[in-house]
N, C-alpha and C. Protein backbone atom coordinates (compact mmCIF):
# COMPACT_ATOMS: atom_id res chain seq x y z
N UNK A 1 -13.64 7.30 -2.20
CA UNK A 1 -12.51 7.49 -1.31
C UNK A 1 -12.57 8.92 -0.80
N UNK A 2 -12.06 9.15 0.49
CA UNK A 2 -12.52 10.37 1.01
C UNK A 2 -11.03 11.38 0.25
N UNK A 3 -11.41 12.79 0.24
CA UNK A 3 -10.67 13.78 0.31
C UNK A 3 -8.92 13.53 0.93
N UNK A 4 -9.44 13.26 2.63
CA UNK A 4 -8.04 13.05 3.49
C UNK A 4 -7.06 12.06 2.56
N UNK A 5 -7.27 11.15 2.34
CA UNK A 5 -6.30 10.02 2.00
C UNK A 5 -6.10 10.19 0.55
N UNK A 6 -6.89 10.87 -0.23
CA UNK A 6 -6.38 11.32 -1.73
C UNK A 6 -5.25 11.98 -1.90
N UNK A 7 -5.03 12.79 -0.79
CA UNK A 7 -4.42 14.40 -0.58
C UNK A 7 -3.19 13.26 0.21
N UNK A 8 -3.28 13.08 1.52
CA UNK A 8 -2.20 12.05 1.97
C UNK A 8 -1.46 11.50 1.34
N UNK A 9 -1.88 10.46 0.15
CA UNK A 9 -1.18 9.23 -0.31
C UNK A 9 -1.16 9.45 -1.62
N UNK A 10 -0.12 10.80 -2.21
CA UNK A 10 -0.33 11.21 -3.27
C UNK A 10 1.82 10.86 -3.36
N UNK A 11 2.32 10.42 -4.62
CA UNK A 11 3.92 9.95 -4.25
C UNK A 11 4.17 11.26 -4.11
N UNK A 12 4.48 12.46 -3.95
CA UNK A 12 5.02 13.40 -3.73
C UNK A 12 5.04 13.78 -2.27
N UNK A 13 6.30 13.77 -1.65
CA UNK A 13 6.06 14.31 -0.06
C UNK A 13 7.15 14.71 0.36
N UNK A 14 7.19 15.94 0.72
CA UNK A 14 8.54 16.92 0.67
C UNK A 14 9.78 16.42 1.87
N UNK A 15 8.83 15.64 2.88
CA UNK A 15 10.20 15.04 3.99
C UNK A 15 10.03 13.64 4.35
N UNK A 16 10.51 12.97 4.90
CA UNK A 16 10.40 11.87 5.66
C UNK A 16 9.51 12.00 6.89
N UNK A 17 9.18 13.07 7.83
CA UNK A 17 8.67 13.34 9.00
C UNK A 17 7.16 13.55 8.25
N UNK A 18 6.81 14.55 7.08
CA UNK A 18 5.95 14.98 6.74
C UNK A 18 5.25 13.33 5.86
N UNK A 19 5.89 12.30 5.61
CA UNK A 19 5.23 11.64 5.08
C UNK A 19 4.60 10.57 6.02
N UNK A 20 5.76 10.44 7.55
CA UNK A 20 5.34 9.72 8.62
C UNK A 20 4.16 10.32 9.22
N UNK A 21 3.70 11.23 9.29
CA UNK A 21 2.66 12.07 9.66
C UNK A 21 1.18 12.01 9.12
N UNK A 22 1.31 11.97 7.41
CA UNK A 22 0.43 11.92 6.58
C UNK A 22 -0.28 10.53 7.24
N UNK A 23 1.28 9.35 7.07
CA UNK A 23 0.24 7.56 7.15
C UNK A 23 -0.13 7.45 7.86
N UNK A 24 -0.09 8.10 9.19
CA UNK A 24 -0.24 7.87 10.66
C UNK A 24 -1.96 8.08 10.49
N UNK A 25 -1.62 9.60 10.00
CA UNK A 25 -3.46 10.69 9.84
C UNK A 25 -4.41 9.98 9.37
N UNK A 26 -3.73 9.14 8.02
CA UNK A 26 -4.59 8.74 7.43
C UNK A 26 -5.00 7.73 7.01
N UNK A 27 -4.17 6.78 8.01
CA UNK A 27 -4.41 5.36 7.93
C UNK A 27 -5.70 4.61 8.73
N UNK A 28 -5.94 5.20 9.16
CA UNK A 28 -7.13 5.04 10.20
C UNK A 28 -8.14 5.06 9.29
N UNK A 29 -8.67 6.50 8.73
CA UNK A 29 -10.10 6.76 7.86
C UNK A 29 -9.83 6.30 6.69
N UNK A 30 -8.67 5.38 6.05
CA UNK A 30 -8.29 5.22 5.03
C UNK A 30 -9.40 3.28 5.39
N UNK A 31 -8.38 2.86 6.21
CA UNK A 31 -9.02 1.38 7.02
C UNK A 31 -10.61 1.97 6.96
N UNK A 32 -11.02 2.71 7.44
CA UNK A 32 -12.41 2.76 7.45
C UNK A 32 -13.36 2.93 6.53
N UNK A 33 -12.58 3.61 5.26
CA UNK A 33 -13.63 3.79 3.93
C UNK A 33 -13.28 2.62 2.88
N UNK A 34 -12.78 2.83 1.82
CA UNK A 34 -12.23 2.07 1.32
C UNK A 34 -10.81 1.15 0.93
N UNK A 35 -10.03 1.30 1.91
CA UNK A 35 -8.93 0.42 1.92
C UNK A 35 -9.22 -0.70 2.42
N UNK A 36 -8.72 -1.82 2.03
CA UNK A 36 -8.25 -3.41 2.62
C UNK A 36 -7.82 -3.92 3.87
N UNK A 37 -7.55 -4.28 4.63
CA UNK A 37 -6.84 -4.66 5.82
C UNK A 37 -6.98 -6.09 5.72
N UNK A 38 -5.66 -6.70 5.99
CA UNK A 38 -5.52 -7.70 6.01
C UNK A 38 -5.62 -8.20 7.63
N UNK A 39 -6.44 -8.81 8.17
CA UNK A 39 -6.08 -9.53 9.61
C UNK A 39 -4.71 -9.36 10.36
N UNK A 40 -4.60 -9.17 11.71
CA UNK A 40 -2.70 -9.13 11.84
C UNK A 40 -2.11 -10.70 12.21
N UNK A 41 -1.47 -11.62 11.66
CA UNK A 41 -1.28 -12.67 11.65
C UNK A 41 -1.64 -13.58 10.71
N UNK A 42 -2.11 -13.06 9.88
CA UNK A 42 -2.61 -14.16 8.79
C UNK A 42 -1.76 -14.65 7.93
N UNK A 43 -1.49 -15.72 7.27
CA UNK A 43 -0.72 -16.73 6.79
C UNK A 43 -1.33 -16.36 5.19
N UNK A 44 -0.54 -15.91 4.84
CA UNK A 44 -0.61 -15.69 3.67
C UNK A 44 0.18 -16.82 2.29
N UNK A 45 -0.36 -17.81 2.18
CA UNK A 45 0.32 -18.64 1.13
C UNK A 45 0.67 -17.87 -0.55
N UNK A 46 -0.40 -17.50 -0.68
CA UNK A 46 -0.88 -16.85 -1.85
C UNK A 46 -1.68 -16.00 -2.31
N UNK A 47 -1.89 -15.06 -2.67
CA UNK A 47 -3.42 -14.22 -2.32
C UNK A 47 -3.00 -13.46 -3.72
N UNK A 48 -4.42 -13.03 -4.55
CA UNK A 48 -4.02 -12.27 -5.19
C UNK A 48 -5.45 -11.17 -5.42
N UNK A 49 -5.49 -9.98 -5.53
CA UNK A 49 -6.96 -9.25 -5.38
C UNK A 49 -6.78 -8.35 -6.40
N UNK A 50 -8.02 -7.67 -6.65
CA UNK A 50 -8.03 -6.68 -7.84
C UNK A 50 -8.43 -5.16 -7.12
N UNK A 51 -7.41 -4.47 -7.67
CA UNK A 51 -7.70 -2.68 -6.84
C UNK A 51 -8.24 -2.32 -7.99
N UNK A 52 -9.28 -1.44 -7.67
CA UNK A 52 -9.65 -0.46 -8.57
C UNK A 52 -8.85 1.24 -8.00
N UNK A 53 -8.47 1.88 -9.57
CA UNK A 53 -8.35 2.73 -9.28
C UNK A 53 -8.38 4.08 -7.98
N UNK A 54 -7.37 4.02 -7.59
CA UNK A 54 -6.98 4.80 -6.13
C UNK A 54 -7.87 4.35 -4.61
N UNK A 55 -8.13 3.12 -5.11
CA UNK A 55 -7.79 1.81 -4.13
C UNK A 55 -6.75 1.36 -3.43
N UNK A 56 -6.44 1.48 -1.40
CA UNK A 56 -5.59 1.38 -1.55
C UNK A 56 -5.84 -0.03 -0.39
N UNK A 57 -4.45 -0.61 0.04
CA UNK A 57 -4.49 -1.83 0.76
C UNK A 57 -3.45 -1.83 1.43
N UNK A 58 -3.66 -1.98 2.98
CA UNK A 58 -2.79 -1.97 4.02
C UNK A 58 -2.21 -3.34 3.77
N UNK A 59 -0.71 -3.44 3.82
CA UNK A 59 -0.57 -4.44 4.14
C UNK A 59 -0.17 -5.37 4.82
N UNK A 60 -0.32 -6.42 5.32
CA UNK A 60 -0.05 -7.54 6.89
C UNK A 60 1.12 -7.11 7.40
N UNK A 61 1.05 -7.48 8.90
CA UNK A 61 2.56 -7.46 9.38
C UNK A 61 3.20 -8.86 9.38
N UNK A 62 3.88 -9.01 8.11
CA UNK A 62 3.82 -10.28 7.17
C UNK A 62 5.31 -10.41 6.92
N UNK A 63 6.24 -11.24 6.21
CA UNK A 63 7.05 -11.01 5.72
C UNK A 63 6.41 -12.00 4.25
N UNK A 64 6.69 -11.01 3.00
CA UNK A 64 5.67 -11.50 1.95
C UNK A 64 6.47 -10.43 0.77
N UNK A 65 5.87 -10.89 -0.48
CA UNK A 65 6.65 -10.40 -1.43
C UNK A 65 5.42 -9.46 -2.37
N UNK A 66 4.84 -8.89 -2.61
CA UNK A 66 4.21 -7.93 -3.25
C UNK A 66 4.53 -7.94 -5.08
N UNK A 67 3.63 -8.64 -5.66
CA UNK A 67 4.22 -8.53 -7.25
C UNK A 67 2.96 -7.59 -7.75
N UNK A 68 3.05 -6.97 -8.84
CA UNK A 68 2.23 -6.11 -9.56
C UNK A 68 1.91 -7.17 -10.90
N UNK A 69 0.87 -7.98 -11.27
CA UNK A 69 0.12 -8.27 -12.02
C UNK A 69 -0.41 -7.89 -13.14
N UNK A 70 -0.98 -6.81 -13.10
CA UNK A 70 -1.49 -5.44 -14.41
C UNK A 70 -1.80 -4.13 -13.61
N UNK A 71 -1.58 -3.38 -14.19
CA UNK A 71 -1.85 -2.02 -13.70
C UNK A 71 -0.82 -1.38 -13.28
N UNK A 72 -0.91 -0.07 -12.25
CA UNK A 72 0.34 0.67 -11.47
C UNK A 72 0.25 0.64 -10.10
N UNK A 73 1.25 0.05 -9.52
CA UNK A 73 0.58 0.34 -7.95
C UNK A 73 1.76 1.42 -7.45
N UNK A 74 1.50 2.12 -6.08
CA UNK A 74 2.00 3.18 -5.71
C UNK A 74 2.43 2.32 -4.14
N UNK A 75 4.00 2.20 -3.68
CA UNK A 75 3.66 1.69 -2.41
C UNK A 75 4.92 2.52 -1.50
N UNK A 76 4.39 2.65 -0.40
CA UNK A 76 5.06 3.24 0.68
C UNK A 76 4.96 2.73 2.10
N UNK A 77 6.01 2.83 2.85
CA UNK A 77 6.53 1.87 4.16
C UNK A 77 6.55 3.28 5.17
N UNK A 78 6.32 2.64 6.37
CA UNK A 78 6.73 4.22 7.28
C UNK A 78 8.08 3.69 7.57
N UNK A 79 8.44 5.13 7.65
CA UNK A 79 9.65 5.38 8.15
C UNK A 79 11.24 5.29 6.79
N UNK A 80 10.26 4.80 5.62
CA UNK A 80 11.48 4.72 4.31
C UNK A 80 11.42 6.24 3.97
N UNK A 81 12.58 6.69 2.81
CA UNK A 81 12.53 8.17 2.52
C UNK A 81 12.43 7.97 0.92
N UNK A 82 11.79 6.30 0.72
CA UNK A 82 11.56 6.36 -0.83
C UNK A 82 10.22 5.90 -1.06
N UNK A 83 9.27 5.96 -1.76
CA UNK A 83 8.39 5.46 -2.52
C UNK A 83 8.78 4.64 -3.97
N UNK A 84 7.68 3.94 -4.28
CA UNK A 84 8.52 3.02 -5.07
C UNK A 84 6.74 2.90 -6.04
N UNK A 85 7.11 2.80 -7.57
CA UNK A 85 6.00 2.50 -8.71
C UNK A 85 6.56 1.50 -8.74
N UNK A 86 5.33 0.41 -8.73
CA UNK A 86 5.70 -0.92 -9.87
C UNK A 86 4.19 -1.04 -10.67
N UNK A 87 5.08 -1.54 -11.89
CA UNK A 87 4.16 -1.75 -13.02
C UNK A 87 4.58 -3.44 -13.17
N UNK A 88 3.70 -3.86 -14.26
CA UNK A 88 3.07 -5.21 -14.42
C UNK A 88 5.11 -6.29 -14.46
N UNK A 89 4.75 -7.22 -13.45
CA UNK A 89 5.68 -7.94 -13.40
C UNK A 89 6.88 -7.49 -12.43
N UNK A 90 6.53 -6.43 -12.46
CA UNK A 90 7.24 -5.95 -11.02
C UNK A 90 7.39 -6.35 -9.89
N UNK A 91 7.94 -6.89 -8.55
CA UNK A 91 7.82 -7.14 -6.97
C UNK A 91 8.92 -6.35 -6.40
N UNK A 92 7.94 -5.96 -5.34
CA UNK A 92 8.88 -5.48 -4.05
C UNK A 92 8.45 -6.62 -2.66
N UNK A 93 9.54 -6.85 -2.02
CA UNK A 93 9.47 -7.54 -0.72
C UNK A 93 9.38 -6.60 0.20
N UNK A 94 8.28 -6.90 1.54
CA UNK A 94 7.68 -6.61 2.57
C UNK A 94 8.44 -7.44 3.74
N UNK A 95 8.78 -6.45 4.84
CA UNK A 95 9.59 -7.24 5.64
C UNK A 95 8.80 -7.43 7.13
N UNK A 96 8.49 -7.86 7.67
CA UNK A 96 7.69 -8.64 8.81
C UNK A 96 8.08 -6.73 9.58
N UNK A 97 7.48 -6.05 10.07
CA UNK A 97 7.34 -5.15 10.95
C UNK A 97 7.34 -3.99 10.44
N UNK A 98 7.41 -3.76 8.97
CA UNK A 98 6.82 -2.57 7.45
C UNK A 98 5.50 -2.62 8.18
N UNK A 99 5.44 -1.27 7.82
CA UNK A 99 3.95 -0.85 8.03
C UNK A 99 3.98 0.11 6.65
N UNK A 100 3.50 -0.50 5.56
CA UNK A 100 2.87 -0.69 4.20
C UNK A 100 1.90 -0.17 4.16
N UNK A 101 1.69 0.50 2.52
CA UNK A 101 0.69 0.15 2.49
C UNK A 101 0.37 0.42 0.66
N UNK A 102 -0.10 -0.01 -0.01
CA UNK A 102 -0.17 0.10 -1.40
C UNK A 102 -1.43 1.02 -2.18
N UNK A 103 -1.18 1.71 -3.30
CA UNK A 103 -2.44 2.34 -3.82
C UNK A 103 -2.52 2.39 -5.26
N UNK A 104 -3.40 1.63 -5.76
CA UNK A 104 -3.34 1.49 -7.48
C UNK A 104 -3.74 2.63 -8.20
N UNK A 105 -2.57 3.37 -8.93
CA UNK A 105 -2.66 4.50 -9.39
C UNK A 105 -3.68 4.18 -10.39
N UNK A 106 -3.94 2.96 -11.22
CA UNK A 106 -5.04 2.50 -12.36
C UNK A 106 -5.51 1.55 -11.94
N UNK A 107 -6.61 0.70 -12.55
CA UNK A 107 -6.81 -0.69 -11.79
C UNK A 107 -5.99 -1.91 -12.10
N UNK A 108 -5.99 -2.57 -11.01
CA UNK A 108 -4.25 -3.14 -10.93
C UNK A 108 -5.15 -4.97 -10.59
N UNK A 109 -3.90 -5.52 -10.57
CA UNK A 109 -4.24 -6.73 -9.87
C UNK A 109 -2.82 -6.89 -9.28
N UNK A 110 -2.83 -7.28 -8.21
CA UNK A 110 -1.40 -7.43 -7.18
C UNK A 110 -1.57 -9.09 -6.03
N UNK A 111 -0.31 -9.68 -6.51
CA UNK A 111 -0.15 -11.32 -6.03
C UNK A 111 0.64 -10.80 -4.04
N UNK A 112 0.03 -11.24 -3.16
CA UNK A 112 0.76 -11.43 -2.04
C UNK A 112 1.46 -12.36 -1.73
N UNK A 113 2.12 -12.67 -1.47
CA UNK A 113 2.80 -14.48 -1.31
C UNK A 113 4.06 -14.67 -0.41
């Protein structure tokens, strides 16, 4: 994983503007090295994948529910002024026009649905 998006998508971020800034920067070379992208429109019944460690995964412009499986995931929305940990058994819901995106602080397994 490159430098940029280590430093970016770290939970600490002193504003709301400064964190809209970071996903913007670094969502791009993030899509290009090792993050996920899900297709835009895809029908997601069920999906479930394995992150390795500071692995991260964009996710659909979906309305879908995000559960944490094993591990820690790290997830952040543009434009929220919270970040949110979930650990194993955990879900947060994704709302159709979130621009998401998740990063497994350990190696994780995470259900989409």
């Amino acid at each position: 994983m490159n430098a940029t998006v280590d430093i970016a998508f770290t939970p600490v971020c002193p504003s709301r503007e400064q964190r809209r800034a970071l996903f913007a920067a670094s969502a791009a070379p993030a899509l290009a090295g090792n993050a996920t992208e899900f297709p835009m429109g895809m029908h997601l019944p069920c999906v479930e994948r394995a992150l390795a460690k500071n692995q991260m995964l964009a996710l659909p412009d979906e309305s879908l529910t995000l559960v944490c499986l094993s591990g820690e995931l790290w997830l952040t929305r543009d434009g929220d002024q919270e970040d949110y940990i979930l650990g194993p058994g955990r879900s947060f819901v994704v709302r159709r026009g979130d621009k998401a995106a998740v990063q497994a602080l350990r190696p994780s397994r995470v259900r989409l649905g």
